[in-house]
N, C-alpha and C. Protein backbone atom coordinates (compact mmCIF):
# COMPACT_ATOMS: atom_id res chain seq x y z
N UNK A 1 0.85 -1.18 0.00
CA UNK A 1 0.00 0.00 0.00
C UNK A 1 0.89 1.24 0.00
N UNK A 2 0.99 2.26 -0.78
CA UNK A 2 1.63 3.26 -0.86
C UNK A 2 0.95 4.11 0.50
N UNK A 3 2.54 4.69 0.55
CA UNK A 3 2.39 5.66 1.76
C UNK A 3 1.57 6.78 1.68
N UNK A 4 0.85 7.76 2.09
CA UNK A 4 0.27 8.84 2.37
C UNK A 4 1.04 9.73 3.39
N UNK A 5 1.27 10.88 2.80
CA UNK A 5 1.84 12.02 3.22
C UNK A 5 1.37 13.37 2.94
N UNK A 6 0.58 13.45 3.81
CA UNK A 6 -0.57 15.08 3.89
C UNK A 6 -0.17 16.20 4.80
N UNK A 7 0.30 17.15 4.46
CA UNK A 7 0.48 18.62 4.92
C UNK A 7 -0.15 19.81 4.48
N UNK A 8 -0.41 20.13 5.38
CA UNK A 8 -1.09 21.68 5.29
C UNK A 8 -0.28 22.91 4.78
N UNK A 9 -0.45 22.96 3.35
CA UNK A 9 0.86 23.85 2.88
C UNK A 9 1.28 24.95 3.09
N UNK A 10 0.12 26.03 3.86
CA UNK A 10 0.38 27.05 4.02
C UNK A 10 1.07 27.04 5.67
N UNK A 11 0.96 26.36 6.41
CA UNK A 11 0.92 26.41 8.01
C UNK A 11 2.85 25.79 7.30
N UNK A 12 2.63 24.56 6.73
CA UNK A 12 3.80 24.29 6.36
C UNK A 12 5.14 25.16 6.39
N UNK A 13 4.56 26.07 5.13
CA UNK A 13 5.39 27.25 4.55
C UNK A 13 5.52 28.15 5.98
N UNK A 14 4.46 28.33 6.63
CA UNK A 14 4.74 29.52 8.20
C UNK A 14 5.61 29.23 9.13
N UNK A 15 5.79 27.73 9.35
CA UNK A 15 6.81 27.31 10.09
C UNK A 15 7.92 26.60 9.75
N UNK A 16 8.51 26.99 7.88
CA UNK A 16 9.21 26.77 7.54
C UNK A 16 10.11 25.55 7.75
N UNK A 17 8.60 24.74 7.39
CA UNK A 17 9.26 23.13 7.95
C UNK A 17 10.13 22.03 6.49
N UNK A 18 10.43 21.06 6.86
CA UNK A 18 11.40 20.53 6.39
C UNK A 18 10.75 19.09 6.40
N UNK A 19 10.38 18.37 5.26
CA UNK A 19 10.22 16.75 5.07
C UNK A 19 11.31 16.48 3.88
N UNK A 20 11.58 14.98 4.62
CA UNK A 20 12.10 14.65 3.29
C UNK A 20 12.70 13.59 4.20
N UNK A 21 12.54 11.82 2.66
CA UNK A 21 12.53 10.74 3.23
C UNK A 21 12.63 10.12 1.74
N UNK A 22 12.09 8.44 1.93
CA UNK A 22 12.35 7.93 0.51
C UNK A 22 10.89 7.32 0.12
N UNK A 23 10.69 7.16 -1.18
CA UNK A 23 9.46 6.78 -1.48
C UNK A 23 10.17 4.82 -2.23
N UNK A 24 9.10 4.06 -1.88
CA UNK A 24 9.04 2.86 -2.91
C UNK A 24 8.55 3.50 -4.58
N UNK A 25 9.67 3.19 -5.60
CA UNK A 25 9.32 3.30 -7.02
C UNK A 25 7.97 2.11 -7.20
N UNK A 26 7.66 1.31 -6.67
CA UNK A 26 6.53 0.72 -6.70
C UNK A 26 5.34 0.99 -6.27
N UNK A 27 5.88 2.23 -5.56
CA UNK A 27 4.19 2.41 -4.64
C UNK A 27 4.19 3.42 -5.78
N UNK A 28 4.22 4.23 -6.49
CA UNK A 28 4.28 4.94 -7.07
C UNK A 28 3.33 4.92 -8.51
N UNK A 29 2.12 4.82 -7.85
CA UNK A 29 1.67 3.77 -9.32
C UNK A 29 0.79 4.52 -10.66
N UNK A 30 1.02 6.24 -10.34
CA UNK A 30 0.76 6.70 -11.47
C UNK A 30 1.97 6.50 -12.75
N UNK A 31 2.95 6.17 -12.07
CA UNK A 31 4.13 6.15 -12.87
C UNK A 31 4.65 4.86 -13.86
N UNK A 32 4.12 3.96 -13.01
CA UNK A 32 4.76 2.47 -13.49
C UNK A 32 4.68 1.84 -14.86
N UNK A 33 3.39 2.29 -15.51
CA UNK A 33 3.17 1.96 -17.04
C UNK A 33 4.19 2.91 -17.69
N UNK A 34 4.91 3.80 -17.13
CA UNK A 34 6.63 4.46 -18.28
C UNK A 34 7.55 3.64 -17.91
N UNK A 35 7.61 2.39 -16.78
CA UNK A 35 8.54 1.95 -16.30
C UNK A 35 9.16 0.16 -16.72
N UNK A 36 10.18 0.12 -17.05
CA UNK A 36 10.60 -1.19 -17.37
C UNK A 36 10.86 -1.93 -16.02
N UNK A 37 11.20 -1.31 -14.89
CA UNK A 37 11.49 -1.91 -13.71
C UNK A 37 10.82 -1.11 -12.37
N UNK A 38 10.48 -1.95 -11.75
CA UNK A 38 9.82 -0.80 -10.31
C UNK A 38 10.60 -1.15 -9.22
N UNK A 39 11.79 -1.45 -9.43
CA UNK A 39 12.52 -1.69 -8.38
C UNK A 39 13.39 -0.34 -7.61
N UNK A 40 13.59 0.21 -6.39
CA UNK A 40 14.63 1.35 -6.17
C UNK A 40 13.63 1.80 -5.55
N UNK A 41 13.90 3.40 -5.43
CA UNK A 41 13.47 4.37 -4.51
C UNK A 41 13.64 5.53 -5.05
N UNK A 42 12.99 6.74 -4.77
CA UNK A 42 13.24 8.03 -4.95
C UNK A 42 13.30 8.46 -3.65
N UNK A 43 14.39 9.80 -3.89
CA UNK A 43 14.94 10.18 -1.98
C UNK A 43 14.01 11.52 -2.75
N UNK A 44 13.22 12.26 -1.29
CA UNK A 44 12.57 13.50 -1.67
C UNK A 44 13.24 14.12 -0.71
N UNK A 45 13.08 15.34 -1.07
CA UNK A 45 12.99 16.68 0.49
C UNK A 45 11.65 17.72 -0.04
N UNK A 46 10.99 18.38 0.81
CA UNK A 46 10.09 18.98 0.38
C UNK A 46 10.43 20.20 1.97
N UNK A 47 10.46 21.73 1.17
CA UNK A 47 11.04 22.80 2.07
C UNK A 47 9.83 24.15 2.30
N UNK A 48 9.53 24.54 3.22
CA UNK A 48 8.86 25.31 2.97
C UNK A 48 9.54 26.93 3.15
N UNK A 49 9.32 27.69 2.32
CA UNK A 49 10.04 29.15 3.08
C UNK A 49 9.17 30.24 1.69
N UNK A 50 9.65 31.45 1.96
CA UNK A 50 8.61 32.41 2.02
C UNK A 50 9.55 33.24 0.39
N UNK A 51 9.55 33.69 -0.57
CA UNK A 51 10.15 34.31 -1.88
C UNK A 51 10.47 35.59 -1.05
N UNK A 52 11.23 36.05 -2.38
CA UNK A 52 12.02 37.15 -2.01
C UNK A 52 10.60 38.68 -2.00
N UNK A 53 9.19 38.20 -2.52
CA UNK A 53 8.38 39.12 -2.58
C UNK A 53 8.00 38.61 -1.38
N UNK A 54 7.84 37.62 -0.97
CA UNK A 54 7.20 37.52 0.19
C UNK A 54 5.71 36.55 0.35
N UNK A 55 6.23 35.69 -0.68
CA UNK A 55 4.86 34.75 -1.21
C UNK A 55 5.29 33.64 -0.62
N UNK A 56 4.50 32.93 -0.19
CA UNK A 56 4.79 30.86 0.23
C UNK A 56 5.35 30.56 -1.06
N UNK A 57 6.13 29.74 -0.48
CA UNK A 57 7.06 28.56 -1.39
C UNK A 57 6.86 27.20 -1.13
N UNK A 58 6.76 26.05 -1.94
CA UNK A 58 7.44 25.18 -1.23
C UNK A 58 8.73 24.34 -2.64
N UNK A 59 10.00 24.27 -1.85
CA UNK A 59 10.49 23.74 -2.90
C UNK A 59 11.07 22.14 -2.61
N UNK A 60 10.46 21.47 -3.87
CA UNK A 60 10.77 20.01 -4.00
C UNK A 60 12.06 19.56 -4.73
N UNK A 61 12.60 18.48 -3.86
CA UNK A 61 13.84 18.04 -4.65
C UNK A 61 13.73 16.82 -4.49
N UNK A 62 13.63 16.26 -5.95
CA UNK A 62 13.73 14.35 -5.94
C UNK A 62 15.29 13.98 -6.74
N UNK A 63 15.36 13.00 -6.08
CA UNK A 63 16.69 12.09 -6.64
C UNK A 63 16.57 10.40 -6.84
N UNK A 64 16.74 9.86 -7.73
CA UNK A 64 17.19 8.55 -8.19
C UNK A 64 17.32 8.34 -9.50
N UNK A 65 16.73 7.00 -9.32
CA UNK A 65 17.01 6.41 -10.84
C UNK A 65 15.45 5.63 -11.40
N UNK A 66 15.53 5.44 -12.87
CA UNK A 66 14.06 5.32 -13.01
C UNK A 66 14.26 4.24 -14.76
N UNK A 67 14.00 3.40 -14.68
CA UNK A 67 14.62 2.34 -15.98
C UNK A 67 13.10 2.52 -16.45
N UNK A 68 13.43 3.03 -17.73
CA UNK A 68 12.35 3.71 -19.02
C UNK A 68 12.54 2.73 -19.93
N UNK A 69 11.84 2.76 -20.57
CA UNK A 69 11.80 1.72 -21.49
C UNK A 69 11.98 3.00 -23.26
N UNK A 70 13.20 2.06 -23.69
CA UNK A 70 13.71 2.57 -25.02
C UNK A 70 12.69 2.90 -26.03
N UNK A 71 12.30 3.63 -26.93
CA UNK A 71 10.95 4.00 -27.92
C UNK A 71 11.71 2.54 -28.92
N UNK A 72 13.22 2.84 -29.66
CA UNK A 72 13.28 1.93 -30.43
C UNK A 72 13.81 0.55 -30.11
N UNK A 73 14.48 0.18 -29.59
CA UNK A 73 14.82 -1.46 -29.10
C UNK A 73 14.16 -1.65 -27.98
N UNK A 74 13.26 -1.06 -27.03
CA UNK A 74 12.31 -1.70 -26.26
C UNK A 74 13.20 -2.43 -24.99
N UNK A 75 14.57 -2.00 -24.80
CA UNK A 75 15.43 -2.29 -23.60
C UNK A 75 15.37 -1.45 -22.45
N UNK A 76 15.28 -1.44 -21.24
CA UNK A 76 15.60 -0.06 -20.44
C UNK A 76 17.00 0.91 -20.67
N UNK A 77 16.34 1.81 -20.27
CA UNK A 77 17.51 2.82 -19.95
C UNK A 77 17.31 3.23 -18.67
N UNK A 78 18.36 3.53 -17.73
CA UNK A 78 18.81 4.46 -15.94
C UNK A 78 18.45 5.93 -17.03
N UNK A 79 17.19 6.27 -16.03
CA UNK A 79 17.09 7.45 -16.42
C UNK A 79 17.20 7.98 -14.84
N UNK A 80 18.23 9.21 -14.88
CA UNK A 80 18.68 9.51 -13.71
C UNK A 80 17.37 10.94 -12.94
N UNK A 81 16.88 11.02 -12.08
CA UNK A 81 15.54 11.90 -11.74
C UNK A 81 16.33 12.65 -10.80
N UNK A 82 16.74 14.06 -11.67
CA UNK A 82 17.25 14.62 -10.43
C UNK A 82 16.43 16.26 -10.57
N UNK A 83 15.27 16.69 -10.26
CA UNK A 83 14.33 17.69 -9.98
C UNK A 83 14.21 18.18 -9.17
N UNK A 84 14.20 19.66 -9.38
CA UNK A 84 14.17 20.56 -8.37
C UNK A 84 13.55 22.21 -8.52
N UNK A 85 12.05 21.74 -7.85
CA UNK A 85 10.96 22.76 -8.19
C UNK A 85 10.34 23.60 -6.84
N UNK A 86 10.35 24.98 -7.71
CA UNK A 86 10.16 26.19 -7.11
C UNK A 86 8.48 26.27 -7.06
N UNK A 87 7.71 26.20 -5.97
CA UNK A 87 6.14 26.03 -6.53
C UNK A 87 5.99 27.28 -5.54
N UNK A 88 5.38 28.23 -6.22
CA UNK A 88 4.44 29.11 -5.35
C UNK A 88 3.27 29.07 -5.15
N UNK A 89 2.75 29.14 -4.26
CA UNK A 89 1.24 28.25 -3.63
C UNK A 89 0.25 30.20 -3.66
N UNK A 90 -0.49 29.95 -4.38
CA UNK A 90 -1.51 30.98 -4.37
C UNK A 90 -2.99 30.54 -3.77
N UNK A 91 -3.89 31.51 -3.18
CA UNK A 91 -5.13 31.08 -3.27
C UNK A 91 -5.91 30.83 -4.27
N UNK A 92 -6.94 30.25 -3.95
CA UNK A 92 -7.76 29.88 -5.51
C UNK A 92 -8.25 31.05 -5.96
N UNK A 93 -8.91 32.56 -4.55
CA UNK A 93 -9.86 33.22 -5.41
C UNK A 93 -8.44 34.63 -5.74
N UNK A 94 -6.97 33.84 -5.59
CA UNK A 94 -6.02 35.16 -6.30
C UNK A 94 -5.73 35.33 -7.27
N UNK A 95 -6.28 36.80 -8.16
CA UNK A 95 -5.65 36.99 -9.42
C UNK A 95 -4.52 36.83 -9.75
N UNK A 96 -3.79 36.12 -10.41
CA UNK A 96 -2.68 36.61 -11.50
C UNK A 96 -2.20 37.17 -12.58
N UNK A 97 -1.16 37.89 -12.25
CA UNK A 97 -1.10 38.89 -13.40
C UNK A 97 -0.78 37.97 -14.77
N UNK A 98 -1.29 38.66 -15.95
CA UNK A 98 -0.66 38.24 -17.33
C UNK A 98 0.48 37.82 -17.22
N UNK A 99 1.27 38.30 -16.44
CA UNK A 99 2.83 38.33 -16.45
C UNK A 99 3.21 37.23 -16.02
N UNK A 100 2.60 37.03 -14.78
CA UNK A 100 3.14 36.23 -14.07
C UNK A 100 2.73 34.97 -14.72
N UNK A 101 1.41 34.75 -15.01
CA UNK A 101 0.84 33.26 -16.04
C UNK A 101 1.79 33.07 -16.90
N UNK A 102 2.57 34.20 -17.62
CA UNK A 102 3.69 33.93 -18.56
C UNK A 102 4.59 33.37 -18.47
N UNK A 103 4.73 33.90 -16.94
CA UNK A 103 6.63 33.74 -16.81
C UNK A 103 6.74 32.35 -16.75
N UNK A 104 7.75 31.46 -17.77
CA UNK A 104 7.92 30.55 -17.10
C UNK A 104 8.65 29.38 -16.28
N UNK A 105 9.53 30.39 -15.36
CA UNK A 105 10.42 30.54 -14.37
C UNK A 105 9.35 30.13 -13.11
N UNK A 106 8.34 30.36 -13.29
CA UNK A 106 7.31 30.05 -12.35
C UNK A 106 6.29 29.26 -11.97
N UNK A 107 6.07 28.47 -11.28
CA UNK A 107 5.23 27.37 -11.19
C UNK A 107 4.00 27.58 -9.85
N UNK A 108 2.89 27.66 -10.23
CA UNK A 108 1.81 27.93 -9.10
C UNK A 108 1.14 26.44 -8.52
N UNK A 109 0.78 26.79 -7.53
CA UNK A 109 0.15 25.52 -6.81
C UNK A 109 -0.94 26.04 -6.02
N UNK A 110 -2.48 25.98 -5.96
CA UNK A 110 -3.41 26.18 -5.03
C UNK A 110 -2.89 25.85 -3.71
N UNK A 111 -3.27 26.36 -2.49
CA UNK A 111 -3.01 26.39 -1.21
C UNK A 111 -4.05 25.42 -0.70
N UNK A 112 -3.73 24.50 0.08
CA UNK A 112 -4.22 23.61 0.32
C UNK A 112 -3.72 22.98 1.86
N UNK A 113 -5.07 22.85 2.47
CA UNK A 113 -5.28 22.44 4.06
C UNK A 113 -4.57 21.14 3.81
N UNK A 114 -5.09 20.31 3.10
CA UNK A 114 -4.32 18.77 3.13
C UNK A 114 -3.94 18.91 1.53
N UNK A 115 -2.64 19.04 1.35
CA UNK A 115 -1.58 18.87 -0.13
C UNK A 115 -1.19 17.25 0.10
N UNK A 116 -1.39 16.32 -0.81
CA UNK A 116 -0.95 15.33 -0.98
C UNK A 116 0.69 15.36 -1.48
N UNK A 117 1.69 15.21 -0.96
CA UNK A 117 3.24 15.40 -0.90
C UNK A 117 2.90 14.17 -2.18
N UNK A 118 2.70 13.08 -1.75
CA UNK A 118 3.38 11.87 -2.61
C UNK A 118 2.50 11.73 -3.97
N UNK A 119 1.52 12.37 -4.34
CA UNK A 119 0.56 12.62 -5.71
C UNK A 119 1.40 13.88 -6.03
N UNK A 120 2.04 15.18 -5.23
CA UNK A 120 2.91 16.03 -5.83
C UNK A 120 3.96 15.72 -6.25
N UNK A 121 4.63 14.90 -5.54
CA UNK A 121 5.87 14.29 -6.12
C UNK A 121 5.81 13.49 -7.40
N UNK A 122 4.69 12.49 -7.54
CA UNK A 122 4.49 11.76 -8.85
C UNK A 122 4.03 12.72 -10.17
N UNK A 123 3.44 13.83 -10.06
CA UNK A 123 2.96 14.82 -11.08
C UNK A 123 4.53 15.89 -11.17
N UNK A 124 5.44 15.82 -10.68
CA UNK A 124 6.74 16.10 -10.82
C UNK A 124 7.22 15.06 -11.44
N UNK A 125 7.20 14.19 -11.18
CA UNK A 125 8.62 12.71 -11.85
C UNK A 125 7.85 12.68 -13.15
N UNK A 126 6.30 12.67 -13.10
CA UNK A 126 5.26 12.53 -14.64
C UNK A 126 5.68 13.82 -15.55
N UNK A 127 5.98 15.20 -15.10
CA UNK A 127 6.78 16.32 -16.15
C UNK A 127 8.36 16.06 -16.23
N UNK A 128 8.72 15.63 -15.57
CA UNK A 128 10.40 15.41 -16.01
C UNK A 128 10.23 14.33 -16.74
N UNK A 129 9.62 13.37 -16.79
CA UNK A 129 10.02 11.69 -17.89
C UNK A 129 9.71 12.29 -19.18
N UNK A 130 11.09 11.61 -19.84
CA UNK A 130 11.12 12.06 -21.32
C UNK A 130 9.90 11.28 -21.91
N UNK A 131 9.23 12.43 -23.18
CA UNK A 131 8.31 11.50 -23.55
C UNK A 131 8.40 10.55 -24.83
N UNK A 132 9.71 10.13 -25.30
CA UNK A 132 10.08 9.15 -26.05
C UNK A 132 11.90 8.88 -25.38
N UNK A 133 11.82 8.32 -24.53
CA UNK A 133 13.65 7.80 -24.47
C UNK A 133 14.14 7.06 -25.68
N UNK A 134 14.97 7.25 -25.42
CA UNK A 134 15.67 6.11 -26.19
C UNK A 134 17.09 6.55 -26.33
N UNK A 135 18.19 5.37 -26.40
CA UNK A 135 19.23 4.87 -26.28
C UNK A 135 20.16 6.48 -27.11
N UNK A 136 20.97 6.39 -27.05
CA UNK A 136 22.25 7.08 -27.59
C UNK A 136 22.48 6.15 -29.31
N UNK A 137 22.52 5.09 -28.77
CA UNK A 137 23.29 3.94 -30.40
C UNK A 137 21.95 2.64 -29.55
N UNK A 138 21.37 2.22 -30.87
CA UNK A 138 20.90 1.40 -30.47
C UNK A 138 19.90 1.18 -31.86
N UNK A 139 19.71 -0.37 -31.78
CA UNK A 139 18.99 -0.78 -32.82
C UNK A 139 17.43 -1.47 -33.02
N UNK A 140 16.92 -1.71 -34.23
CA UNK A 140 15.73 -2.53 -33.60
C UNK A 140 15.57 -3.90 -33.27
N UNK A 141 14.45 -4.16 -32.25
CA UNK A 141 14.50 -5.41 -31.94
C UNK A 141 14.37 -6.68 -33.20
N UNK A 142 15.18 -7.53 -33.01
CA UNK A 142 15.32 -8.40 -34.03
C UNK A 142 14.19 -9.06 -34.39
N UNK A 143 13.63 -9.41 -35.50
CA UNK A 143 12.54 -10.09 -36.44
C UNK A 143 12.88 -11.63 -36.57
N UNK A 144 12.32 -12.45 -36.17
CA UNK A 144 12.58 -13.89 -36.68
C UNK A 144 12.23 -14.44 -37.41
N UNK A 145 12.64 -14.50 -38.90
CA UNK A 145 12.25 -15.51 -40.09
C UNK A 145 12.65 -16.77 -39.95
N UNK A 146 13.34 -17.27 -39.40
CA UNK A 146 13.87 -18.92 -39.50
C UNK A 146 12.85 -19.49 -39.27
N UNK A 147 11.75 -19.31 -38.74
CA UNK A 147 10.94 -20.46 -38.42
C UNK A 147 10.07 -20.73 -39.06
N UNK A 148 9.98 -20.58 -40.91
CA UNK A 148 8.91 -20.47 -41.46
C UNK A 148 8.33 -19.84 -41.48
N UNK A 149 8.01 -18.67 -41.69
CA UNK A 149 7.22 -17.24 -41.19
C UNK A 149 7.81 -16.89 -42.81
N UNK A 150 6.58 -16.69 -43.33
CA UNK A 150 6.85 -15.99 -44.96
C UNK A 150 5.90 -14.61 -44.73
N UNK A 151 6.66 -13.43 -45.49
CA UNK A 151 6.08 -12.19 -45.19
C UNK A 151 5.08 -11.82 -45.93
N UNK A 152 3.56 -11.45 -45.50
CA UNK A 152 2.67 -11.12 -46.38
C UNK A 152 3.28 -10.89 -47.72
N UNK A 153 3.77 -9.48 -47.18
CA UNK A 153 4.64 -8.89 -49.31
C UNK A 153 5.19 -9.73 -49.95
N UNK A 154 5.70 -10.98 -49.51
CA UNK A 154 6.59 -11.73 -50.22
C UNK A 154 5.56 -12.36 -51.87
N UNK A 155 4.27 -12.56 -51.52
CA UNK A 155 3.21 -12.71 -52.92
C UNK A 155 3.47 -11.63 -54.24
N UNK A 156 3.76 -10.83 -53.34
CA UNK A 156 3.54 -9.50 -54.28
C UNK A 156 4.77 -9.53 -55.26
N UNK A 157 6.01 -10.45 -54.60
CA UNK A 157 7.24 -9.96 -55.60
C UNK A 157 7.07 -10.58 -56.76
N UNK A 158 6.11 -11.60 -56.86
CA UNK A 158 5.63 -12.20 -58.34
C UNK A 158 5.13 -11.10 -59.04
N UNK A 159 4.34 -10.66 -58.77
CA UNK A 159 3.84 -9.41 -59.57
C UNK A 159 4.59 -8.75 -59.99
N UNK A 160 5.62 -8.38 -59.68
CA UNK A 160 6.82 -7.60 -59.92
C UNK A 160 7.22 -7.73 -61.14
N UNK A 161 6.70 -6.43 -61.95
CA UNK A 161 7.28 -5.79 -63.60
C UNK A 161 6.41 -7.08 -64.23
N UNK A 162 5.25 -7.74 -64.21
CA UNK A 162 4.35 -8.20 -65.14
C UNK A 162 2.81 -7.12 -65.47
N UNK A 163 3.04 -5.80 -64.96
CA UNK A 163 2.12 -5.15 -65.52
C UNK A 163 2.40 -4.31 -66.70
């Protein structure tokens, strides 16, 4: 059963508190259909403190490793998860400026009595995973004809230059 980890983000951010621990890559189960292996851990810290304007923060930092599965040979790859996000927590009924919706140096988060840490953390690891990996040098997975296996097209090469 995956862990549950609920904080109150704004009280969080006021007393400028400090979590951070390791998650199971298995409990993790918005993630696992990008994953060739669910074995390991991700180490988090999650910080709360206040911007230089004077707005709640909270900033997240994950670290490990995460075996993706290749787009073309279908092998894993160590994809290394090393993220580290600046979220400013607004109220729901606060305007934002044009500007600020723009900037995008900036990341907003509704303020929230109970913030789910470990659904925030997985909607972080879900924007960092590349959305096609694949290898540096690498080829496709091999086709097996030896076993009698004749290829549809192969009919067609009769046809070939009798029209």
């Amino acid at each position: 059963m995956p862990q549950r980890i609920v904080i109150d983000s704004l009280v969080f951010v006021r007393e400028a508190s400090s979590l951070q621990g390791k998650l199971l890559i298995a409990d993790l189960t918005r993630i696992l259909d990008k994953l060739v292996d669910s074995t390991g851990y991700i180490s988090f810290q999650v910080m709360g403190r206040f911007s230089p304007r004077n707005r709640p923060q909270l900033l997240l930092q994950l670290h490990g490793v995460l075996s993706v599965c290749c787009q073309r040979c279908l092998e894993g790859i160590d994809y290394p998860l090393e993220v580290s996000s600046v979220l400013e927590l607004v109220d729901d009924d606060e305007d934002l400026t044009q500007e600020e919706i723009e900037d995008d140096s900036l990341d907003f988060l509704p303020a929230q009595e109970e913030l789910d840490v470990v659904a925030l953390i997985e909607d972080e690891i879900i924007l960092d995973l590349p959305s096609a990996p694949r290898h540096e040098m690498c080829s496709l997975p091999e086709m097996s004809h030896g076993n009698g296996y004749a290829s549809p097209f192969s009919v067609l090469k009769s046809y070939k230059g009798k029209a």
